[in-house]
N, C-alpha and C. Protein backbone atom coordinates (compact mmCIF):
# COMPACT_ATOMS: atom_id res chain seq x y z
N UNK A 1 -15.47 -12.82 -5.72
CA UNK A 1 -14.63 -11.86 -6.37
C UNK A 1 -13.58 -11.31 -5.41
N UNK A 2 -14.16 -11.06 -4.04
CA UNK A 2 -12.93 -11.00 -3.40
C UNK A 2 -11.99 -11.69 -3.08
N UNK A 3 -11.89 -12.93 -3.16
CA UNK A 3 -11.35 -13.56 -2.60
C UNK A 3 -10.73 -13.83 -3.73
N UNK A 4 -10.77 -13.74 -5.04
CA UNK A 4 -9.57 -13.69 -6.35
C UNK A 4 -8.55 -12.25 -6.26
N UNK A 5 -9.54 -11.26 -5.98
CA UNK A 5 -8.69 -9.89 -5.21
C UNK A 5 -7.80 -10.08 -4.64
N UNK A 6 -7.93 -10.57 -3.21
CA UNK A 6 -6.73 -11.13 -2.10
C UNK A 6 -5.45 -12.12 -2.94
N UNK A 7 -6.12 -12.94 -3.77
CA UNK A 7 -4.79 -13.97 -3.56
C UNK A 7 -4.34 -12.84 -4.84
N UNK A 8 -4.70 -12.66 -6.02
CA UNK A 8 -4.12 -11.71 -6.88
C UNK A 8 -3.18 -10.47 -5.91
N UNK A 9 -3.90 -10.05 -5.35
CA UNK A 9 -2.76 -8.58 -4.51
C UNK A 9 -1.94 -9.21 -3.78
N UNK A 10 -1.52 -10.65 -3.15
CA UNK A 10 -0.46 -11.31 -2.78
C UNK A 10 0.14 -11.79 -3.94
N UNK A 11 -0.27 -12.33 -4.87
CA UNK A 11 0.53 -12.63 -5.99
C UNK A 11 1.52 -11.61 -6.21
N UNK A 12 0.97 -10.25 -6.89
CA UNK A 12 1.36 -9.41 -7.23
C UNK A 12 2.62 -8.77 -6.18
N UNK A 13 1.96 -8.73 -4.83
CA UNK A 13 3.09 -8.28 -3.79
C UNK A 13 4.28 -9.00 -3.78
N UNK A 14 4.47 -10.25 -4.09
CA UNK A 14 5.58 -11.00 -3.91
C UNK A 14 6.27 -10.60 -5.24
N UNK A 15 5.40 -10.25 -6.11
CA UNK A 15 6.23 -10.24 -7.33
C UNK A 15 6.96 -8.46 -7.33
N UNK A 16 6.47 -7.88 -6.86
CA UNK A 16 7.50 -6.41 -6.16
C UNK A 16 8.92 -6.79 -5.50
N UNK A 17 8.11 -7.63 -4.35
CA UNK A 17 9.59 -7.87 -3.30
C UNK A 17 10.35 -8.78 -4.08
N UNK A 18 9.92 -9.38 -4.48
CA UNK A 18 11.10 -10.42 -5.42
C UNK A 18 12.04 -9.53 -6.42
N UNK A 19 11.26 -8.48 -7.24
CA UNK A 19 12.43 -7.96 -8.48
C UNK A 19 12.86 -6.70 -7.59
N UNK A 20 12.38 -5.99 -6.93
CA UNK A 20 12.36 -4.73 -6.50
C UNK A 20 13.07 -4.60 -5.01
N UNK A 21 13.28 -5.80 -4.29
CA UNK A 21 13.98 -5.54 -2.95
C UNK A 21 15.06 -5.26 -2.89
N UNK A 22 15.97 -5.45 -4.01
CA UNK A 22 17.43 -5.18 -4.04
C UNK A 22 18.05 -4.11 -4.32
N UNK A 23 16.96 -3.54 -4.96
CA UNK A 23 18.23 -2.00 -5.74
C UNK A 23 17.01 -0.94 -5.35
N UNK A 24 15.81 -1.12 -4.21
CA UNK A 24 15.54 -0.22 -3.28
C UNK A 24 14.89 -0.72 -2.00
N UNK A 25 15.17 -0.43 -1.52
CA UNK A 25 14.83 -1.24 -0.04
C UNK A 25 13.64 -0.65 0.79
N UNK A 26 13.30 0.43 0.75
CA UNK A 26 11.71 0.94 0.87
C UNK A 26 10.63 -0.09 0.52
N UNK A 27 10.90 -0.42 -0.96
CA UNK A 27 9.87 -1.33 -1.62
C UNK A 27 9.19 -2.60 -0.31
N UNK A 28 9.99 -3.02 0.36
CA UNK A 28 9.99 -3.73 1.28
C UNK A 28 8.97 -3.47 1.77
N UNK A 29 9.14 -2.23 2.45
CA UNK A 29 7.65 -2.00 3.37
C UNK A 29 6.74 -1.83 2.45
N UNK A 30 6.70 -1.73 1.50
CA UNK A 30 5.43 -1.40 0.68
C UNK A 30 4.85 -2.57 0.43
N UNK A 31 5.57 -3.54 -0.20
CA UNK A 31 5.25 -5.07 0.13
C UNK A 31 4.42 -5.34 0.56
N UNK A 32 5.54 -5.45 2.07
CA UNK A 32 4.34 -5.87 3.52
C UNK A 32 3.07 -5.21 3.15
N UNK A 33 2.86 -3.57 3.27
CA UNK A 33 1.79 -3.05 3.03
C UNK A 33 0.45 -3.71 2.09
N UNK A 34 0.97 -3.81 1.02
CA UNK A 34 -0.13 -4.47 0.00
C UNK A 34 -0.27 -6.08 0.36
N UNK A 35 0.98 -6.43 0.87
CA UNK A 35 0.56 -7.96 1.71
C UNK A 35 -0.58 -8.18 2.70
N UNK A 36 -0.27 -7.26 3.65
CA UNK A 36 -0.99 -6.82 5.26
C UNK A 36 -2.74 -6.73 4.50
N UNK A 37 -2.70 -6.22 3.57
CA UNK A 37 -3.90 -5.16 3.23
C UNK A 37 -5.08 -6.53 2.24
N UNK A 38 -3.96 -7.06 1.86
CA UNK A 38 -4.87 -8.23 0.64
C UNK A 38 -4.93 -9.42 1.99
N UNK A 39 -4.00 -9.64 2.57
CA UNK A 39 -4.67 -10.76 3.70
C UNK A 39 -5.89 -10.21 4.98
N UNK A 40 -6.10 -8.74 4.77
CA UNK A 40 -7.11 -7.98 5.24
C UNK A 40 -8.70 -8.87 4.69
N UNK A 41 -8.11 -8.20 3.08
CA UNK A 41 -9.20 -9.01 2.42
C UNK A 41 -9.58 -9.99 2.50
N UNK A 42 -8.88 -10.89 2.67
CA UNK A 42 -9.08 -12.23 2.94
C UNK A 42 -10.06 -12.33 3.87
N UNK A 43 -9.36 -11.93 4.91
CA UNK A 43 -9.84 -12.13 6.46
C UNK A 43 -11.48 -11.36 6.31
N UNK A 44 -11.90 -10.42 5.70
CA UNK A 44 -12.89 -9.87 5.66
C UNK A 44 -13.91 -11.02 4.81
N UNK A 45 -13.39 -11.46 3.58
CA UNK A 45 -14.16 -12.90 2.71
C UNK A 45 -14.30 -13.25 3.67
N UNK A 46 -14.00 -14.22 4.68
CA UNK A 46 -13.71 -15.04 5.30
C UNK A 46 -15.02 -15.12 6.49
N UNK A 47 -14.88 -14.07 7.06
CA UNK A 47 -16.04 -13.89 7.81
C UNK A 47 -17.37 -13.15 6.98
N UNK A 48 -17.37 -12.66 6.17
CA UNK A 48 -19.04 -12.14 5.47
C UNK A 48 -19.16 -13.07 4.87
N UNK A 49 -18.51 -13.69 4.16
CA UNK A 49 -18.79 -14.19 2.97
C UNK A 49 -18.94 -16.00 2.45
N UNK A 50 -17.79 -16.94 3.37
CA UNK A 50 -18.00 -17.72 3.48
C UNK A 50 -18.95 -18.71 4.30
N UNK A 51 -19.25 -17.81 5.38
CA UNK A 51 -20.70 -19.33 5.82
C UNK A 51 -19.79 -20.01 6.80
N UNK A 52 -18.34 -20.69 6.52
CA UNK A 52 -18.25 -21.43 7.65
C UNK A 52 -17.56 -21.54 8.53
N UNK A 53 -18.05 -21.95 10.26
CA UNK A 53 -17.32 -21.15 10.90
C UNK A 53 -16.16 -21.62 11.04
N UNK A 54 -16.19 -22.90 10.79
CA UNK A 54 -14.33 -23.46 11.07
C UNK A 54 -13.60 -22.90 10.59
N UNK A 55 -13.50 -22.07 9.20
CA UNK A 55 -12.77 -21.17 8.79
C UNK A 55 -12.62 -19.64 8.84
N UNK A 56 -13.67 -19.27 9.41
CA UNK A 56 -13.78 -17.68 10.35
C UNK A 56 -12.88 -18.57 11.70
N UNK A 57 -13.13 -19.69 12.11
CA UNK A 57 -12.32 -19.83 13.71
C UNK A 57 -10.79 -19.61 13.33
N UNK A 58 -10.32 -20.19 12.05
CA UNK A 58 -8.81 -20.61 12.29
C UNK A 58 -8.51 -19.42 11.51
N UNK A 59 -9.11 -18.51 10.59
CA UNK A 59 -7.97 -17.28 9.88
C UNK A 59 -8.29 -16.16 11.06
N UNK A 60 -9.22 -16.17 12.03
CA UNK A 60 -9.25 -15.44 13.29
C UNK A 60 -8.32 -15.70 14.22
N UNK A 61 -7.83 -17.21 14.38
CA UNK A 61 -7.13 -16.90 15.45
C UNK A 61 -5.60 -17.01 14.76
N UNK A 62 -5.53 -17.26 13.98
CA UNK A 62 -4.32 -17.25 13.30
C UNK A 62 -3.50 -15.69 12.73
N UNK A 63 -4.23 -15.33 11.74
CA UNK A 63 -4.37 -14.42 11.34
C UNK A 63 -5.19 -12.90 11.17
N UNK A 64 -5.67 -12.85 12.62
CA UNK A 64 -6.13 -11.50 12.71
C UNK A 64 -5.29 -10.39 13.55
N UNK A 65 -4.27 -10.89 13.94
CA UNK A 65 -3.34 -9.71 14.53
C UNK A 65 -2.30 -9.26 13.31
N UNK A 66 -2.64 -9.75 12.10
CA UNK A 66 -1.50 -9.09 11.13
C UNK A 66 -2.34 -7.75 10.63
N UNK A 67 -3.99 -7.65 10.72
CA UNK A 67 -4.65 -6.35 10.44
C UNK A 67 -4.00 -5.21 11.02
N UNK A 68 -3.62 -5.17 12.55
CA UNK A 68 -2.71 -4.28 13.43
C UNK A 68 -1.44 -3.88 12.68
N UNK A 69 -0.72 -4.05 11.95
CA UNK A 69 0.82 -4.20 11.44
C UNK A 69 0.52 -3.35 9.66
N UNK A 70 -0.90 -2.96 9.26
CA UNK A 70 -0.94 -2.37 8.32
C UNK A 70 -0.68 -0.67 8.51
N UNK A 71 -0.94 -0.16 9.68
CA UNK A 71 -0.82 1.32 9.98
C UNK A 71 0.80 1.50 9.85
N UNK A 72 1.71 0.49 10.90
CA UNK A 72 3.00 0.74 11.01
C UNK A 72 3.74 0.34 9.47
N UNK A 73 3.55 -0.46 9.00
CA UNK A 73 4.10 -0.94 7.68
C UNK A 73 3.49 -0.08 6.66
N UNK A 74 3.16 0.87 6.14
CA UNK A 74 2.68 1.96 5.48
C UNK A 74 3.19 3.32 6.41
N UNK A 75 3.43 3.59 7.86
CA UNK A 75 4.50 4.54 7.88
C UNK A 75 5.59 4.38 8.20
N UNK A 76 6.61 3.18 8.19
CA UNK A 76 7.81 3.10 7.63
C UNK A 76 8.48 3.15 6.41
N UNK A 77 7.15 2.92 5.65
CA UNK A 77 7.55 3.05 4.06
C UNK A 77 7.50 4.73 3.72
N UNK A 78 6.33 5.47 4.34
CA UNK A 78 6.46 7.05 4.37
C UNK A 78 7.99 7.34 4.44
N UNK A 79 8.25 6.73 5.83
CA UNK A 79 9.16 7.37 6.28
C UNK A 79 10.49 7.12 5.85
N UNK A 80 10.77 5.60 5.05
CA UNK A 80 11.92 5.86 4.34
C UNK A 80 11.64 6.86 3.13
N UNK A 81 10.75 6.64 2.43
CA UNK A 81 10.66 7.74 1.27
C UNK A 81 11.02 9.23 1.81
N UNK A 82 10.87 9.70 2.63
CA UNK A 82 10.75 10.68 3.09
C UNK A 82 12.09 11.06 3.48
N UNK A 83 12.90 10.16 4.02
CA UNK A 83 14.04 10.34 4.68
C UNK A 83 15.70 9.57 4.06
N UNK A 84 15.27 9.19 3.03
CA UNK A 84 15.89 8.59 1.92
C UNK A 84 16.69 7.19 2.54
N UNK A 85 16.71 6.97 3.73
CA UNK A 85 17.11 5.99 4.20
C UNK A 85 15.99 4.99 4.94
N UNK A 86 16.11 4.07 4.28
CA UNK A 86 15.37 2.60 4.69
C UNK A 86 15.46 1.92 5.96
N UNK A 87 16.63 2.22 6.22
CA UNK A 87 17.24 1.60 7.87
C UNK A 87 16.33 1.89 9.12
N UNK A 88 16.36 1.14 10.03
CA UNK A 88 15.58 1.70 11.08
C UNK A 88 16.64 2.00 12.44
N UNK A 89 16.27 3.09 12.43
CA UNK A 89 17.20 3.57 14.37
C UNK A 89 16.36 3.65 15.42
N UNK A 90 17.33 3.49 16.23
CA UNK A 90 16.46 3.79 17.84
C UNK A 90 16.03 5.21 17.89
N UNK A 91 16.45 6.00 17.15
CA UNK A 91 16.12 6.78 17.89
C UNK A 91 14.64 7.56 16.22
């Protein structure tokens, strides 16, 4: 069941950024967010749930540093909402 979860909440995420990236640009990070968060899931199936390790080896080494990128991609999206601009500055 999770693992219909994950690919469904990527389905769904692409289908945001696809109609929704153009006429607001926040949506973007939110995206990523529900992207970051359902390939979470994945990665969590992956190791409880499947049994084997060739596939805990390769979504581990492949894909376990995108778990890190869910804190920042959920507060850039704060923070455009917040600040009505999407853009990112140095400062």
């Amino acid at each position: 069941m999770q693992l219909i979860f994950s690919i469904i909440g990527i389905v769904l995420s692409t289908i945001l950024l696809y109609f929704n990236a153009r006429s607001n640009k926040s949506t973007i990070y939110l995206g990523l967010f529900f992207i970051l968060v359902s390939t979470y899931s994945f990665i969590h199936f992956a190791i409880f749930s499947s049994g084997s390790i060739i596939l805990i080896g390769i979504i581990l080494v492949n894909f376990g540093f995108l778990t890190y990128l869910i804190g920042p991609s959920l507060y850039l999206y704060i923070r455009s909402i917040l600040e009505d601009d999407p853009r990112l500055k140095k400062r």
